[in-house]
Structures are given as structure tokens and as C-alpha cells.
C-alpha atoms as a PDB file:
ATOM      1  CA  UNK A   1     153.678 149.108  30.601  1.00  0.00           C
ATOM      2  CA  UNK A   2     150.076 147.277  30.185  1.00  0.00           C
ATOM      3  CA  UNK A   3     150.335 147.976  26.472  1.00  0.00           C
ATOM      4  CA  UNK A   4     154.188 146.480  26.356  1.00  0.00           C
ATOM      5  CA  UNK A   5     153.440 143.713  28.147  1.00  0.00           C
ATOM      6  CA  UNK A   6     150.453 143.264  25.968  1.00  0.00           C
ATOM      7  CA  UNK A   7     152.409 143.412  22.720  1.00  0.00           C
ATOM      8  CA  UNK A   8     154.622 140.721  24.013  1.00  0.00           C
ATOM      9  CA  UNK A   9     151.840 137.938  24.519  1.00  0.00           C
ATOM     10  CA  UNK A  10     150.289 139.230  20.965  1.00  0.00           C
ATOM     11  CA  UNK A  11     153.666 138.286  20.037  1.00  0.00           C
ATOM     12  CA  UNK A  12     154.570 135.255  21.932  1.00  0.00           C
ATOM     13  CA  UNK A  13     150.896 133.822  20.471  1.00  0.00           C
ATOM     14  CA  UNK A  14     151.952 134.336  17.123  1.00  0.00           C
ATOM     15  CA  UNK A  15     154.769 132.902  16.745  1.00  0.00           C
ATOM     16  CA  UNK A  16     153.108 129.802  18.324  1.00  0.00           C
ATOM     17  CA  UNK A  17     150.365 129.984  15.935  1.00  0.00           C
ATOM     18  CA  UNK A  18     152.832 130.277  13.288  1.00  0.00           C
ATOM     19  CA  UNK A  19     154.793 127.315  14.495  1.00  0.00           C
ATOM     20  CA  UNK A  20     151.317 125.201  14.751  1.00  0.00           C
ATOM     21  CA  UNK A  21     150.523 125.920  11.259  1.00  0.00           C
ATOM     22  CA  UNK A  22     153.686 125.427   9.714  1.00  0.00           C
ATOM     23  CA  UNK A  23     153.807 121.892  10.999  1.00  0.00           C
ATOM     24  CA  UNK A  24     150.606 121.479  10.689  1.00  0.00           C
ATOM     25  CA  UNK A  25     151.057 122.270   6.394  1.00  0.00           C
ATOM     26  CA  UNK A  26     154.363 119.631   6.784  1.00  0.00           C
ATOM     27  CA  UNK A  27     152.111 117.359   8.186  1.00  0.00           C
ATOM     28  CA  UNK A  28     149.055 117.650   5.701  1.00  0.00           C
ATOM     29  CA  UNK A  29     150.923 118.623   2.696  1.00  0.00           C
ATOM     30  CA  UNK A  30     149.604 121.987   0.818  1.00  0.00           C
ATOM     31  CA  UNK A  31     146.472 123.741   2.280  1.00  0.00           C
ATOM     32  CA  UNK A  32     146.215 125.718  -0.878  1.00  0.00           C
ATOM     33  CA  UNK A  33     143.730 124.338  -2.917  1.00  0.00           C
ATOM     34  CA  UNK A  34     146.085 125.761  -5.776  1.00  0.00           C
ATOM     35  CA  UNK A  35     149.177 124.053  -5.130  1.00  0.00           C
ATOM     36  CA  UNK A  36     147.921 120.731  -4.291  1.00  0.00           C
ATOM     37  CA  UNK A  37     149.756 119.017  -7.053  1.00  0.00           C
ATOM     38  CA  UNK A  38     152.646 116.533  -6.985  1.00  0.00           C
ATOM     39  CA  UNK A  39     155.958 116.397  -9.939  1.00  0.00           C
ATOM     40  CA  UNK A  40     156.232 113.224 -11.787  1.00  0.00           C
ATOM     41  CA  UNK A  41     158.729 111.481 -13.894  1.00  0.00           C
ATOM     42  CA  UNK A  42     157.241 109.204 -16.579  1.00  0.00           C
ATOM     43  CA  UNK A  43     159.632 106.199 -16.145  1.00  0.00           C
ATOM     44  CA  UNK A  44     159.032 105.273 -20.109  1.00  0.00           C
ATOM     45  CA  UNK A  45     160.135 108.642 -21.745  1.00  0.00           C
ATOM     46  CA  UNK A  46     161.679 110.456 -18.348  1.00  0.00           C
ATOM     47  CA  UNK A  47     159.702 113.356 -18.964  1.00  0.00           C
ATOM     48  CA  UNK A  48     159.267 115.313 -15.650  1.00  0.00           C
ATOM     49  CA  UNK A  49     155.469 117.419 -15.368  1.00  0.00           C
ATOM     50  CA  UNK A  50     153.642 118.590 -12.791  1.00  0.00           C
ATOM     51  CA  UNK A  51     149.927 117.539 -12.386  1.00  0.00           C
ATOM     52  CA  UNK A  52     146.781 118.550 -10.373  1.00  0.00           C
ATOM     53  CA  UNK A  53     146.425 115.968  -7.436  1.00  0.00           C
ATOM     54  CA  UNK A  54     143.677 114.654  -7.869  1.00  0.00           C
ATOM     55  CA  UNK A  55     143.492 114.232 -11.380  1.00  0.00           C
ATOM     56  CA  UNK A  56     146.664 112.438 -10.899  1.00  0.00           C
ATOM     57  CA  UNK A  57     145.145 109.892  -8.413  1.00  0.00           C
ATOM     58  CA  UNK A  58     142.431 109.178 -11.208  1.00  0.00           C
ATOM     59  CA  UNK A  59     145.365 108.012 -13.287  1.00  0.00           C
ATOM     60  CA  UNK A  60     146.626 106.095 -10.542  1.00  0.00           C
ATOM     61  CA  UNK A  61     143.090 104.450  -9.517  1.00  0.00           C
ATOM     62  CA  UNK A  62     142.291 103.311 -13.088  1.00  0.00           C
ATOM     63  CA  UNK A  63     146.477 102.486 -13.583  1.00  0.00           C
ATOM     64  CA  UNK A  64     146.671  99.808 -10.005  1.00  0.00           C
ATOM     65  CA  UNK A  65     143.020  98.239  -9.626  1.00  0.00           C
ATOM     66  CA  UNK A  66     140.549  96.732 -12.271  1.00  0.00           C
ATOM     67  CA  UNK A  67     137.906  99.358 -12.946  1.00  0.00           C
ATOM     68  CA  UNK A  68     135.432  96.322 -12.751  1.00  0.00           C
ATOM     69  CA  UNK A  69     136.042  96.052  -8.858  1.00  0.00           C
ATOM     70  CA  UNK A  70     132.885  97.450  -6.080  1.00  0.00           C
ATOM     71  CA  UNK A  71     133.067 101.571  -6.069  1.00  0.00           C
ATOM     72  CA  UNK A  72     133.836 101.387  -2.159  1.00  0.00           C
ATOM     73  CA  UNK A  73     137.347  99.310  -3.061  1.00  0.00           C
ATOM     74  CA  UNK A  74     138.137 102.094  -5.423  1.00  0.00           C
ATOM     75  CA  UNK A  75     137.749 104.215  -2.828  1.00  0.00           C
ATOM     76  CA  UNK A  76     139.741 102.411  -0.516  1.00  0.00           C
ATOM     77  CA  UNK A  77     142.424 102.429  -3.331  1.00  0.00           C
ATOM     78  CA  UNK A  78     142.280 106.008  -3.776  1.00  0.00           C
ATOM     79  CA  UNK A  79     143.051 107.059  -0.680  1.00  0.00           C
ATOM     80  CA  UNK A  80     145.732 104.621  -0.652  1.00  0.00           C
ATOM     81  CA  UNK A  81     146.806 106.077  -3.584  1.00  0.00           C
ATOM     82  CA  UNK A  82     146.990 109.622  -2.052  1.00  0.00           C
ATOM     83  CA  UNK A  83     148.236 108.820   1.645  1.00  0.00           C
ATOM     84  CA  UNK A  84     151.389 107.185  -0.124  1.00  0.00           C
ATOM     85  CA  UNK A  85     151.660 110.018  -2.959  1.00  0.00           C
ATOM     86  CA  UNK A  86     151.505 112.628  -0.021  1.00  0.00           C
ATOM     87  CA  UNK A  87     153.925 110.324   1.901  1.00  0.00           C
ATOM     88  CA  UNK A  88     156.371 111.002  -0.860  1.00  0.00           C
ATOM     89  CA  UNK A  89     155.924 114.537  -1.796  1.00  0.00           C
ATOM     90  CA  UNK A  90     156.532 115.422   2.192  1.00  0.00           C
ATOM     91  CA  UNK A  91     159.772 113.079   2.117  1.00  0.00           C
ATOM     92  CA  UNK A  92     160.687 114.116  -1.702  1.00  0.00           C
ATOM     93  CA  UNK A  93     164.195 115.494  -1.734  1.00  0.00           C
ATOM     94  CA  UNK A  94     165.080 115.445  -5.782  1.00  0.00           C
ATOM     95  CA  UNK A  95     163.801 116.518  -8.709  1.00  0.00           C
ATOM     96  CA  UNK A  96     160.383 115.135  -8.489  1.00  0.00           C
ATOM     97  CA  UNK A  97     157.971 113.394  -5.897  1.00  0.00           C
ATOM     98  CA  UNK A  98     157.121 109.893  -7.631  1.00  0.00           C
ATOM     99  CA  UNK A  99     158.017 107.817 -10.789  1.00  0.00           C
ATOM    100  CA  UNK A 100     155.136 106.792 -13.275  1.00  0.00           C
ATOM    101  CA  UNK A 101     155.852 102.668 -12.433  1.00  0.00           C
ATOM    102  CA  UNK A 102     155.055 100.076  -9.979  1.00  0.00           C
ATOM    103  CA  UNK A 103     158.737 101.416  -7.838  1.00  0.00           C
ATOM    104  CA  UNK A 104     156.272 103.656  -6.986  1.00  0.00           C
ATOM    105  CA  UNK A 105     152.783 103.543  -7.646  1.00  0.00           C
ATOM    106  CA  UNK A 106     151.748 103.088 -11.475  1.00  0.00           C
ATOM    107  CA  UNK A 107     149.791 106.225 -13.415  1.00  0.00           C
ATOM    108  CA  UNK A 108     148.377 106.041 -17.112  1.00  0.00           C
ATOM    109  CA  UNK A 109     147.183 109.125 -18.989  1.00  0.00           C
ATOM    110  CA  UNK A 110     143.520 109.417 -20.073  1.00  0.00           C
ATOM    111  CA  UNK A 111     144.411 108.385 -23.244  1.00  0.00           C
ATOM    112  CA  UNK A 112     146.218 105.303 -22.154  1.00  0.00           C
ATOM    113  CA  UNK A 113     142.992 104.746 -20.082  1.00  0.00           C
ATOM    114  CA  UNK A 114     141.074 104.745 -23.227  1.00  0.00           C
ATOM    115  CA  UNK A 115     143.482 102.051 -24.859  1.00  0.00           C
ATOM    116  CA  UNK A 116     142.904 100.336 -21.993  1.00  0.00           C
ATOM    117  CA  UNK A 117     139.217  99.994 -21.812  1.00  0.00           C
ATOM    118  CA  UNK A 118     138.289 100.568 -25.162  1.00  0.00           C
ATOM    119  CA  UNK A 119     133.981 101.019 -25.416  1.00  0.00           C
ATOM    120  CA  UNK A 120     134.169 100.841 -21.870  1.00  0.00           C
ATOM    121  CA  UNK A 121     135.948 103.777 -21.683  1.00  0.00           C
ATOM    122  CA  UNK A 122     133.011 106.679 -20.208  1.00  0.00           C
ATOM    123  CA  UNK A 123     131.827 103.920 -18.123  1.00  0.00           C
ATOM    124  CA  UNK A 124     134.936 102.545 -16.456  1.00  0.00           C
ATOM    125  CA  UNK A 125     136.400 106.735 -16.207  1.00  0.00           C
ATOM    126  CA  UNK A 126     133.177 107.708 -14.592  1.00  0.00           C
ATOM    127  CA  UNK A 127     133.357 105.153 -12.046  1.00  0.00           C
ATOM    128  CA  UNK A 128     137.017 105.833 -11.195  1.00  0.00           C
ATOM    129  CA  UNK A 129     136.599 109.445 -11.231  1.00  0.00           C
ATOM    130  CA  UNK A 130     133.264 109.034  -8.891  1.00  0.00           C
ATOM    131  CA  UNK A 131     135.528 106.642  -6.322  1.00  0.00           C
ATOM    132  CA  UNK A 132     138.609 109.546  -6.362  1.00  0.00           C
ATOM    133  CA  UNK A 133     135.607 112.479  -6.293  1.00  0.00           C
ATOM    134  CA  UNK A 134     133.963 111.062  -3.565  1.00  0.00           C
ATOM    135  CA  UNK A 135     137.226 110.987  -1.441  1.00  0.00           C
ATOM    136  CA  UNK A 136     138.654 114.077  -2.620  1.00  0.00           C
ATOM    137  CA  UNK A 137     141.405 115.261  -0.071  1.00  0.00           C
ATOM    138  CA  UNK A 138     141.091 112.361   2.321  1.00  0.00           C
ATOM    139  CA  UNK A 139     144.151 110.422   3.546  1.00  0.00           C
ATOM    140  CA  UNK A 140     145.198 108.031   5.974  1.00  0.00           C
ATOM    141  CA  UNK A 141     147.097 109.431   9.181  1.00  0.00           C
ATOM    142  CA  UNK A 142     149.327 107.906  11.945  1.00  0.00           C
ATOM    143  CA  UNK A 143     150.161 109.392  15.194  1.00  0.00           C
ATOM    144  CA  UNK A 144     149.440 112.984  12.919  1.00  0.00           C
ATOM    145  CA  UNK A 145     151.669 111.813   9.909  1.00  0.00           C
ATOM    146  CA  UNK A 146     150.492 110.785   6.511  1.00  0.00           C
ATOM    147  CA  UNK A 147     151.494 107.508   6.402  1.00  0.00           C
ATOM    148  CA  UNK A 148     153.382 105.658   3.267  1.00  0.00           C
ATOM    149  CA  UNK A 149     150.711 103.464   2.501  1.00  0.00           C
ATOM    150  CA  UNK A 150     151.348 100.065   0.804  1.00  0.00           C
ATOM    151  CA  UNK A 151     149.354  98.143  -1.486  1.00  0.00           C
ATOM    152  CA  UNK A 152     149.669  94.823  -3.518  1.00  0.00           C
ATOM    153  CA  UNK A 153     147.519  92.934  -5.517  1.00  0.00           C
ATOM    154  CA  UNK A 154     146.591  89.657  -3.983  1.00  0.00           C
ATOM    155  CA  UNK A 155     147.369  88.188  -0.850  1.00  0.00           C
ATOM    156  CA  UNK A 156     147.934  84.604   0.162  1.00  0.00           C
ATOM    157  CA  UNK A 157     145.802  84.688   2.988  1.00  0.00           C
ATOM    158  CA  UNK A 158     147.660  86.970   5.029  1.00  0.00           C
ATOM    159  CA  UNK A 159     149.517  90.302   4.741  1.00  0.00           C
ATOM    160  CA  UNK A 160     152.587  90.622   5.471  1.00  0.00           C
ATOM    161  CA  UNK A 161     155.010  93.264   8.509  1.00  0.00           C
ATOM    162  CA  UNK A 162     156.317  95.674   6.747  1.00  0.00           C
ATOM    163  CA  UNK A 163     159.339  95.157   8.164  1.00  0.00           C
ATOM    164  CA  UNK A 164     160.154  91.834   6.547  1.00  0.00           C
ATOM    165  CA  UNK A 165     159.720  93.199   3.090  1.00  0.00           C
ATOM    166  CA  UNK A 166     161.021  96.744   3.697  1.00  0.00           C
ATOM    167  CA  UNK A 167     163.257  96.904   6.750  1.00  0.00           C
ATOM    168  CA  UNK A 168     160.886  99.034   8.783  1.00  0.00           C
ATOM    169  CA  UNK A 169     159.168  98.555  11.543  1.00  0.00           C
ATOM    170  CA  UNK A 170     155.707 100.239  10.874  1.00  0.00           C
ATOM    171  CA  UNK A 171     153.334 100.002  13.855  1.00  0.00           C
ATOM    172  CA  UNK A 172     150.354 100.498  10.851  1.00  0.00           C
ATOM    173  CA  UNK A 173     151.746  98.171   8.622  1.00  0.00           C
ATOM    174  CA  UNK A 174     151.430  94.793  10.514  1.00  0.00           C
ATOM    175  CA  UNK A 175     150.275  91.735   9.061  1.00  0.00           C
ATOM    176  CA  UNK A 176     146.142  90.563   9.170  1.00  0.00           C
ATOM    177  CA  UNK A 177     144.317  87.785   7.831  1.00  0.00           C
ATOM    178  CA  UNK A 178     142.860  88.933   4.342  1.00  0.00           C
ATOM    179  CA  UNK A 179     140.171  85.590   4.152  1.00  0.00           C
ATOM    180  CA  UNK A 180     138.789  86.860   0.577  1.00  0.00           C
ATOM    181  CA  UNK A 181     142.238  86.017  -0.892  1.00  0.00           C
ATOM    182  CA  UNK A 182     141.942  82.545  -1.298  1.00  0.00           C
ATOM    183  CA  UNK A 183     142.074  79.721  -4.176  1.00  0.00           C
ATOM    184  CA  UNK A 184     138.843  80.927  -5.495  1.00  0.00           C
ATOM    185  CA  UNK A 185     140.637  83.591  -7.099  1.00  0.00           C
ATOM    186  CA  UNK A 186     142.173  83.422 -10.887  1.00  0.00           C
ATOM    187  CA  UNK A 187     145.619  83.021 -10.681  1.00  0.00           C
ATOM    188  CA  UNK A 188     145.727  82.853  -6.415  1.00  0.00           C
ATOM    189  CA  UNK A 189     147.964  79.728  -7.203  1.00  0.00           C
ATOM    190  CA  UNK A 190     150.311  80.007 -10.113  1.00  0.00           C
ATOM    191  CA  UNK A 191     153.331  78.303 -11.243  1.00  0.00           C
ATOM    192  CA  UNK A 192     156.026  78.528 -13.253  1.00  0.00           C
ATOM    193  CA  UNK A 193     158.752  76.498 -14.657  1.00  0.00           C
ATOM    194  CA  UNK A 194     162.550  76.412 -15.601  1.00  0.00           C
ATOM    195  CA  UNK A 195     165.368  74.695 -16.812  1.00  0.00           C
ATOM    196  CA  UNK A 196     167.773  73.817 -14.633  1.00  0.00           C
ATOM    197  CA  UNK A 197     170.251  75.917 -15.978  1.00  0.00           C
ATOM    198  CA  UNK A 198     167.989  78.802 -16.177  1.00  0.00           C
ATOM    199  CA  UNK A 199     167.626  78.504 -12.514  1.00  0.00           C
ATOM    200  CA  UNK A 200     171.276  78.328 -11.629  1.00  0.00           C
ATOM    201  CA  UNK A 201     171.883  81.575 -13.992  1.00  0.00           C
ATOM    202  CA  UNK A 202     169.232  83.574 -12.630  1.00  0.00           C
ATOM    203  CA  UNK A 203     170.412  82.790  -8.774  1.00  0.00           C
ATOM    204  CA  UNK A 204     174.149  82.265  -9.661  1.00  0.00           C
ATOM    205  CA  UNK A 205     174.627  78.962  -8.068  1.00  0.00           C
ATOM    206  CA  UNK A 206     176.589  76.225  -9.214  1.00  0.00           C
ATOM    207  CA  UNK A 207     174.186  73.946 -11.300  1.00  0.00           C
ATOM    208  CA  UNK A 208     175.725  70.262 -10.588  1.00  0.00           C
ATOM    209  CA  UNK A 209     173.586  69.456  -8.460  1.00  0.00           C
ATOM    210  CA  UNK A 210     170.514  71.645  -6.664  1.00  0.00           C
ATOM    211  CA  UNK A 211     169.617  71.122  -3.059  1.00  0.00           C
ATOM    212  CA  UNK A 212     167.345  73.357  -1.255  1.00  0.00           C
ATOM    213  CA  UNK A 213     166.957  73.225   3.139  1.00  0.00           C
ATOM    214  CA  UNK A 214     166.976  75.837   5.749  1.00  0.00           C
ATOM    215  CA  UNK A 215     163.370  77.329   4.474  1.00  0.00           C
ATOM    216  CA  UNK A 216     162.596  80.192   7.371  1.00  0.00           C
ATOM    217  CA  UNK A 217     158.870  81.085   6.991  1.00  0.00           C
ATOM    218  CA  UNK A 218     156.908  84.589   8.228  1.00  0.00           C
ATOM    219  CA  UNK A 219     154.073  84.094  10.256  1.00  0.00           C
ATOM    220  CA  UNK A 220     152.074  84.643   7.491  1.00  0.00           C
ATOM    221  CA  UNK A 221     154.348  81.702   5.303  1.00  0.00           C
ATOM    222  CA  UNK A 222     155.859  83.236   3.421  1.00  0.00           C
ATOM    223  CA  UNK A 223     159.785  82.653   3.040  1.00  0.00           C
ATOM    224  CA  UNK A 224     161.938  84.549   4.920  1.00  0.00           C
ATOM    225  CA  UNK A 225     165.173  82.977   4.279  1.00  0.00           C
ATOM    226  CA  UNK A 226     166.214  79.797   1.908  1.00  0.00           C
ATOM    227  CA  UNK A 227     169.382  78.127   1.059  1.00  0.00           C
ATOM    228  CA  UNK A 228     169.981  77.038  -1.915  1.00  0.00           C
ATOM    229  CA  UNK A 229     173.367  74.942  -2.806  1.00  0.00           C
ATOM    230  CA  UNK A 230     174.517  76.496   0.689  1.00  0.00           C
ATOM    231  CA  UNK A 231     173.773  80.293  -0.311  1.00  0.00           C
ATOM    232  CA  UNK A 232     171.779  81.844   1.897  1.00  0.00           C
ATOM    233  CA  UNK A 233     169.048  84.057   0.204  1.00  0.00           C
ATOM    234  CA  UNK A 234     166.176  86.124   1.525  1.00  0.00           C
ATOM    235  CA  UNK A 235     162.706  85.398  -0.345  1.00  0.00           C
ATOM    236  CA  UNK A 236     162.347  88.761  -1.381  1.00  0.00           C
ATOM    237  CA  UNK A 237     166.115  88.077  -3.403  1.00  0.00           C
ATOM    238  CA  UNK A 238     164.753  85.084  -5.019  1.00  0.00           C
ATOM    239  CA  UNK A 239     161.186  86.559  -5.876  1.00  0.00           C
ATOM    240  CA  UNK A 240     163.122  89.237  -7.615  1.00  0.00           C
ATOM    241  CA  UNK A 241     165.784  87.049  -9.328  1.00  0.00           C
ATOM    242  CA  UNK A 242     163.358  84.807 -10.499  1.00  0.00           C
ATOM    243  CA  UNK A 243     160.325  86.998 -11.511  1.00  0.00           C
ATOM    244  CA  UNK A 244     158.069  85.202  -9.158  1.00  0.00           C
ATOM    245  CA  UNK A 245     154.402  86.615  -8.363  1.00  0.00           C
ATOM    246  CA  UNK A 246     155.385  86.328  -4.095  1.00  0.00           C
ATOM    247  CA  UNK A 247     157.676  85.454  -1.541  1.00  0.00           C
ATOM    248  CA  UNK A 248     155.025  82.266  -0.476  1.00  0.00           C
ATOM    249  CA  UNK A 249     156.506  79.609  -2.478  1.00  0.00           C
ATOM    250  CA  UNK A 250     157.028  76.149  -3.334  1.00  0.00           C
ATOM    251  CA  UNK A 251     160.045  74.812  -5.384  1.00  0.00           C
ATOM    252  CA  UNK A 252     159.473  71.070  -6.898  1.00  0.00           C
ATOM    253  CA  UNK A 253     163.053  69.888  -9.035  1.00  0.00           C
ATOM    254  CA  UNK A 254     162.266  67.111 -11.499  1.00  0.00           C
ATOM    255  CA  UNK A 255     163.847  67.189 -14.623  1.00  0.00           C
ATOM    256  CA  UNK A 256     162.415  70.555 -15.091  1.00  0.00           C
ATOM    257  CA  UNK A 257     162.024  72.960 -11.785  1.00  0.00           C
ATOM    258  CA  UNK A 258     158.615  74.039 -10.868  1.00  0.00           C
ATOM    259  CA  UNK A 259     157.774  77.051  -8.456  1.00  0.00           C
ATOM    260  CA  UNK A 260     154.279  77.751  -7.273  1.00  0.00           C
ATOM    261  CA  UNK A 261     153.004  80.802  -5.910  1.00  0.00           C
ATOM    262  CA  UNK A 262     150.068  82.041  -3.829  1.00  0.00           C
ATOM    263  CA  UNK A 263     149.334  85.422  -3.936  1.00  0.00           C
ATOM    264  CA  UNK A 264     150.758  88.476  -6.455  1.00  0.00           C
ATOM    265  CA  UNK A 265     152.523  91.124  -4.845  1.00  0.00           C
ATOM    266  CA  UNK A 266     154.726  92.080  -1.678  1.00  0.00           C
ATOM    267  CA  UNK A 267     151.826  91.546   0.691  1.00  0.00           C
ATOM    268  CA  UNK A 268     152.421  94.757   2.859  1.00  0.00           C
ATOM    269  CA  UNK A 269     149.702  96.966   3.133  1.00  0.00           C
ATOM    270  CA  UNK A 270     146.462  96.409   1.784  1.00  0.00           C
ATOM    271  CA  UNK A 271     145.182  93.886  -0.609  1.00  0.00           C
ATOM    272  CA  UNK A 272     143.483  94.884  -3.796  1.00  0.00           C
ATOM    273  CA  UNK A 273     141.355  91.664  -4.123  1.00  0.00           C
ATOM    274  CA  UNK A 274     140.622  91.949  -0.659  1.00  0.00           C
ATOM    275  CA  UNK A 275     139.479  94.773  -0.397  1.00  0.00           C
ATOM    276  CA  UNK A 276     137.105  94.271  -3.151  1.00  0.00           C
ATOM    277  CA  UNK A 277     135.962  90.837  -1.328  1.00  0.00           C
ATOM    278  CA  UNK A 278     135.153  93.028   1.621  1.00  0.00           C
ATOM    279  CA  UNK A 279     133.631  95.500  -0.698  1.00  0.00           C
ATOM    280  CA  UNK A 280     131.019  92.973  -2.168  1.00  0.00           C
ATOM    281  CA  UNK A 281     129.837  91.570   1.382  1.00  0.00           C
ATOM    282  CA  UNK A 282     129.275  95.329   2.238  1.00  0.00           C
ATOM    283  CA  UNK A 283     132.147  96.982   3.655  1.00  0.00           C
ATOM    284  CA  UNK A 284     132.993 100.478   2.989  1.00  0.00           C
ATOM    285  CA  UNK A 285     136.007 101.754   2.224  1.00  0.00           C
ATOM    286  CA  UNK A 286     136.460 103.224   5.330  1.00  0.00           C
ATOM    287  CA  UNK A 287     136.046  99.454   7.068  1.00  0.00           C
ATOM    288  CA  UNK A 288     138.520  98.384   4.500  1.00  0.00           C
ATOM    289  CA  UNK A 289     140.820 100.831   5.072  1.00  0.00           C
ATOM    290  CA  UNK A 290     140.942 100.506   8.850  1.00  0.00           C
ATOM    291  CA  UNK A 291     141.508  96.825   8.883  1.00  0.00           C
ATOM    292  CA  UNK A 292     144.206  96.460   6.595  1.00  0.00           C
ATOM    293  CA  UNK A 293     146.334  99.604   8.072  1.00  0.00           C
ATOM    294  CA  UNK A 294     146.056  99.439  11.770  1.00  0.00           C
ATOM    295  CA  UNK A 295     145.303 102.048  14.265  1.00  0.00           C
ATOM    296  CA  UNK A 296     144.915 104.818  11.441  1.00  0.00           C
ATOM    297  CA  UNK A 297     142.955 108.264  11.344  1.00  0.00           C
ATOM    298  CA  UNK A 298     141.135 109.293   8.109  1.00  0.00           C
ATOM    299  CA  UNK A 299     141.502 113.132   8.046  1.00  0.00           C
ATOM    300  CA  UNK A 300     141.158 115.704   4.731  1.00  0.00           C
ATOM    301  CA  UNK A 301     144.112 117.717   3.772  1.00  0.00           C
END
């Protein structure tokens, strides 16, 4: 009976264990170091290919963030770069786990990478390959989840809640003040111009005459909601119609229309060029990474 009722605990335990580990591989993607790689799609010639993790996040590293940046906001954007990859290969229900362009996160091949920095080529690889070495298998956890973690390129001052870009309500994804982002920057303020026909096409408005009210700003100002010849459009709608660099804009009508931005990107997340202005007064990337995604974990898959 003692040997019975032994068997059954043995038993009990093990399918515990087994239930522990199983979420615990959900949870932390692939334990084996031999299947830690991720399908992608190259959006120009929809090849699909499997790659090696890692080497993929060196592709995505020296693809998203100037190689010139500090080492530590590489690393920051690396494990960006793998938190959100991992995100998608856990929640990946198709064909393949991520797309070679910005709809998800943008990837160039080593040979594109020498196109791209011509003589600086060993220098500029080397560096990205030290920043994605040197945080091999590390990513960025919530509540035990890997979370999808956003990036841009430039804030305007402030980040933006996820939720008023993407429709969800992230608890790590809430906006901060990102001070290094600021008119010091090239191109912080930009602005671009169209005809006034241009501008009714590319919103589909009637063009007799153009009145703009009702501007709804985030916290972080940039523009919720605007209506424009009484349609009602969300600033994300009109920063895609239009091409613009953000959603924290300013629309001047003369005989020409004039629209200046602050900022380049969708402002969730973390900021590239702040993170590098953290970098240089002597943040690490684990500081960097902590204040731009709140109440996060760094663990190692």
C-alpha cells in the first residue's frame, strides 16, 4: 500500500512539474538552444526563411538604430528587438512569426548592412554584434510574459499610452517624459507642405473651403482627434493619410498648407534618440530599459 500510495505522489509531482515547464517554455519561448530561431517573410520578395535568433536581432539592431549611437542604447534596442520578436513568435498563428518591414520591426541582411555602411562596415557590424552578444537571450518580462515591446524613433518630449495609438491598455506601455528628445535634435521639428488640393485628396474632404476646430490633444500633445471640414478624424488617420513624421502637429493654411511635426514615430514604447541621450550621460541599458517600459523584469530565455 506504502509503495501505491507512493507511486501516486511520484505521479501527481510530475504531472505538476510537467505543467510548470510547459508554461514555463510558452512563457520564455524555446529553451533549446537549437530551436531558438524565429520564420520570416521578406516583405520585398515574400520569401519565407527561417533564421538563428540572434543573428536575426543583429539584422534588426543595425536595420532600426544608427550604428553611430552609445553601445549601451544598442543594447537597450536589442532587447527591444527580441522581447517584441519573442512577443510575436508566442502569439504567431500563420505561416511565419514577423515581416522584414517597419509593420513589424525592420531586418537587413549582412550584405545590405555592408551597402549600408560602406568602409565602415567591420566597424559598425562589430559594434552591433558586441551590443546583441552582450545581451544574448535577455528580454523584457511583465507579470511573467514577454512583453510586445514598442519602439519609435524620436519622441516629442513625451511618449505616448499605448492605448491611444494601439487600442490597448498596456500597464508597461504608459507614457514618460523622454527630456533628450528635444529641438536640439536634426529633424525634432519638421515640416511639410501641400497644395490645397493635395490635402483635400489625401483626406477626402471637400476642398472649397478648409476649416480645422475640435483639436483633442493626449497628455503628452499629441492629437487625439481633429475635425476637419466637419469630419471627424483620429491623428493617427491623418498621420497616415498624409505621410506625416507624428501625431504632434501643427497645420498653418495660407495659400499653400503647412504641417509641422515634432518627433518621428508612434511614440509608444521606447525612444531611440532617447535612449541614446540617456546612454551618453551614462545610463545603461538596463536604466534605459526600465524607464521607458514600466514595472518590467529583465530575465534570459
Amino acid at each position: 500500500m506504502r509503495n501505491k500510495i507512493l507511486l501516486l505522489i511520484t505521479l501527481v509531482l510530475s504531472g505538476v512539474l510537467m505543467f510548470v515547464s510547459s508554461k514555463y517554455h510558452t512563457t520564455f519561448f524555446m529553451m533549446d538552444a537549437n530551436k531558438k530561431n524565429i520564420v520570416v517573410k521578406d516583405s520585398v520578395n515574400n520569401k519565407i526563411s527561417e533564421l538563428e535568433l540572434e543573428d536575426y536581432i543583429v539584422g534588426v539592431v543595425a536595420s532600426e538604430m544608427p550604428a553611430s549611437f552609445n553601445l549601451e542604447a544598442l543594447k537597450a534596442q536589442a532587447v527591444a528587438a527580441r522581447s517584441y520578436a519573442i512577443y510575436k513568435i508566442n502569439n504567431s498563428r500563420g505561416e511565419y512569426d514577423v515581416v522584414t518591414d517597419v509593420s513589424n520591426q525592420s531586418y537587413i541582411t549582412i550584405d545590405e548592412m555592408k551597402n549600408k555602411w560602406g568602409n565602415d562596415f567591420n566597424k559598425y557590424y562589430d559594434k552591433v554584434k558586441k551590443a546583441v552578444d552582450s545581451t544574448k537571450g535577455e528580454v523584457l518580462t511583465y507579470n511573467g510574459e514577454v512583453i510586445e515591446a514598442f519602439y519609435f524613433a524620436m519622441s516629442n518630449g513625451y511618449t505616448e499610452d499605448a492605448e491611444l495609438v494601439f487600442k490597448e491598455d498596456l500597464d508597461y506601455l504608459k507614457s514618460v517624459k523622454s527630456s533628450y528628445d528635444n529641438e536640439s535634435l536634426k529633424n525634432f521639428s519638421v515640416t511639410k507642405t501641400f497644395t490645397k488640393n493635395d490635402f483635400c485628396q489625401k483626406l477626402n474632404i471637400e476642398c472649397a473651403k478648409i476649416e480645422i476646430k475640435n483639436i483633442k490633444r493626449s497628455s503628452s500633445n499629441r492629437i487625439n482627434e481633429i475635425t476637419i471640414n466637419d469630419k471627424v478624424f483620429k491623428g493617427t488617420e491623418v498621420r497616415k493619410l498624409l505621410g506625416l513624421r507624428s501625431t504632434d502637429f501643427e497645420i498653418k493654411i495660407d495659400n499653400l498648407i503647412n504641417i509641422t511635426t515634432k518627433g518621428y514615430g508612434h511614440g509608444v514604447g521606447l525612444s531611440q534618440y532617447g535612449a541614446n541621450g540617456m546612454a551618453n550621460e551614462g545610463k545603461n541599458y538596463q536604466e534605459i530599459l526600465t524607464y521607458y517600459y514600466k514595472n518590467v523584469k529583465l530575465n534570459s530565455i
